[in-house]
Protein backbone atom coordinates (compact mmCIF):
# COMPACT_ATOMS: atom_id res chain seq x y z
CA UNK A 1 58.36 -162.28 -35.39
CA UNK A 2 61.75 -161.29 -37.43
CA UNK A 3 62.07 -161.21 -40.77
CA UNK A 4 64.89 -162.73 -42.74
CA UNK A 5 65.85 -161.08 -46.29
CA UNK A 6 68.00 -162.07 -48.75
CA UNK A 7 71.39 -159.49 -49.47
CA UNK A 8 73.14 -161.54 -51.94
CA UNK A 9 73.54 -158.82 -54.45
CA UNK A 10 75.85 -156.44 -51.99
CA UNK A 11 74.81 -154.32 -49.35
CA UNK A 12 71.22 -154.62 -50.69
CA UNK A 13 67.86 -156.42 -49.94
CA UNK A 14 66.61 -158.54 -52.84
CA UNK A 15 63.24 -160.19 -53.59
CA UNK A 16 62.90 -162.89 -50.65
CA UNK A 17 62.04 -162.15 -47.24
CA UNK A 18 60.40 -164.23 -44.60
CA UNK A 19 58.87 -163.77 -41.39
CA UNK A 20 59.21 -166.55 -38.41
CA UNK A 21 55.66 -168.25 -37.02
CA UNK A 22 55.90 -170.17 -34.22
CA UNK A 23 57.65 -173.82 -35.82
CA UNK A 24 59.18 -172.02 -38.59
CA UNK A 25 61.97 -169.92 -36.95
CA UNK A 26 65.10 -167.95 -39.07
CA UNK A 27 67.23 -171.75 -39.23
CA UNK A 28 64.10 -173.72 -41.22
CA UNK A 29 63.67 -170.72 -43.38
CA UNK A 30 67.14 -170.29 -43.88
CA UNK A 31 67.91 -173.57 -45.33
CA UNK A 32 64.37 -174.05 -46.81
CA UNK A 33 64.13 -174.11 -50.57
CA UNK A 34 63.84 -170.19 -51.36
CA UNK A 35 66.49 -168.98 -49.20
CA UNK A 36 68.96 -172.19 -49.04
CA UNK A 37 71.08 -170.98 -52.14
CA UNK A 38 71.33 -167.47 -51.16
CA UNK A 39 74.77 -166.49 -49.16
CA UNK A 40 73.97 -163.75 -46.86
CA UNK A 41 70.97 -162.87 -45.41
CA UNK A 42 69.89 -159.96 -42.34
CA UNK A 43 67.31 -160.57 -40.17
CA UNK A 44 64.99 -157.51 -38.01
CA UNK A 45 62.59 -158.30 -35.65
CA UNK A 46 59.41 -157.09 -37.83
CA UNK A 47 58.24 -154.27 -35.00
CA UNK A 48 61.66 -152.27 -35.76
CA UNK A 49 61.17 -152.49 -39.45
CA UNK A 50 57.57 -150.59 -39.44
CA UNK A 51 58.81 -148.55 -35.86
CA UNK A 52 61.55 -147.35 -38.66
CA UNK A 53 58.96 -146.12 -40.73
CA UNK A 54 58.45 -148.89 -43.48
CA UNK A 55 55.31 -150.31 -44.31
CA UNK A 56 54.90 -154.03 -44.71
CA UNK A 57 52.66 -155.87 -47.49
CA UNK A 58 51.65 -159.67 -46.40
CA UNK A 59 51.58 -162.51 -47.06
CA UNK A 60 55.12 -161.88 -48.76
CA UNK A 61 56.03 -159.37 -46.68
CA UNK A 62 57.20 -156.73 -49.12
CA UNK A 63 58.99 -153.73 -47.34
CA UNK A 64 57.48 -150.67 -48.93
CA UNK A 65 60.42 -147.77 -49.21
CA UNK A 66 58.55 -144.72 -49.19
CA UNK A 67 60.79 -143.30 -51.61
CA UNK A 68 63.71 -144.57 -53.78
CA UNK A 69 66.71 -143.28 -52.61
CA UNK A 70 70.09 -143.89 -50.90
CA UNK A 71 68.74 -142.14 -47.57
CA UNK A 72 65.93 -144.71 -47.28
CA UNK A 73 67.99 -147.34 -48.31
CA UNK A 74 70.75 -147.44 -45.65
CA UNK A 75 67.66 -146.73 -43.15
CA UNK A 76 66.37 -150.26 -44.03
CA UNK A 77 69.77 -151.44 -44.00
CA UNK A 78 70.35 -150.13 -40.29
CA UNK A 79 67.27 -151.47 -39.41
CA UNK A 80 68.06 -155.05 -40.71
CA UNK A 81 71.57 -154.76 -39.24
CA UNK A 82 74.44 -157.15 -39.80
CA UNK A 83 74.53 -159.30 -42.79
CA UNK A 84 75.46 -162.81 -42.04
CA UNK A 85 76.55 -165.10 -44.16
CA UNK A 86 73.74 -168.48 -44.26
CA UNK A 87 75.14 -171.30 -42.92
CA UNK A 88 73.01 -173.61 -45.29
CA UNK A 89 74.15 -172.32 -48.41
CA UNK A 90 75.47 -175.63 -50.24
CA UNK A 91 78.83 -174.19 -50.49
CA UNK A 92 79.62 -173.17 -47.01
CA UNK A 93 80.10 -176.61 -45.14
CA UNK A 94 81.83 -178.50 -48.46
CA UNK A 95 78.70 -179.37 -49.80
């Protein structure tokens, strides 16, 4: 499973994140209705998020920082590596 998170406010995660289910991989999520308008997104396979440390909360899949600070913070970012921009966002093919 990977899970796909919104970064459209800079270098960090906001409120949406998915995880992929067999017939709903990162693509349908990414241009589904939650995540469609959003720019960038990163995407972790779930089992290097919580090997990293972080707890998850379903069924939304809240990652749990176990404290609130910069340290933690670039740890989830270097887990969720790269952020890409979304090729479904309205305004990236002239939409």
């Amino acid at each position: 499973m990977r899970l796909a998170a919104d970064t459209s406010v800079g270098p960090a995660v906001r409120r949406y994140a998915e995880v992929t289910i067999a017939g709903w991989d990162v693509d349908t999520i990414l241009s589904g209705p939650r995540l469609r308008l959003r720019r960038t997104y990163a995407a972790a396979v779930v089992r290097s998020v919580t090997d990293a440390g972080f707890e998850l909360f379903t069924p939304h899949y809240s990652v749990v920082l176990p404290a609130y600070d910069e340290g933690v913070a670039r740890r989830l970012l270097d887990v969720l590596g790269d952020v890409r921009p979304n090729p479904h966002h309205p305004g990236r093919n002239g939409d």
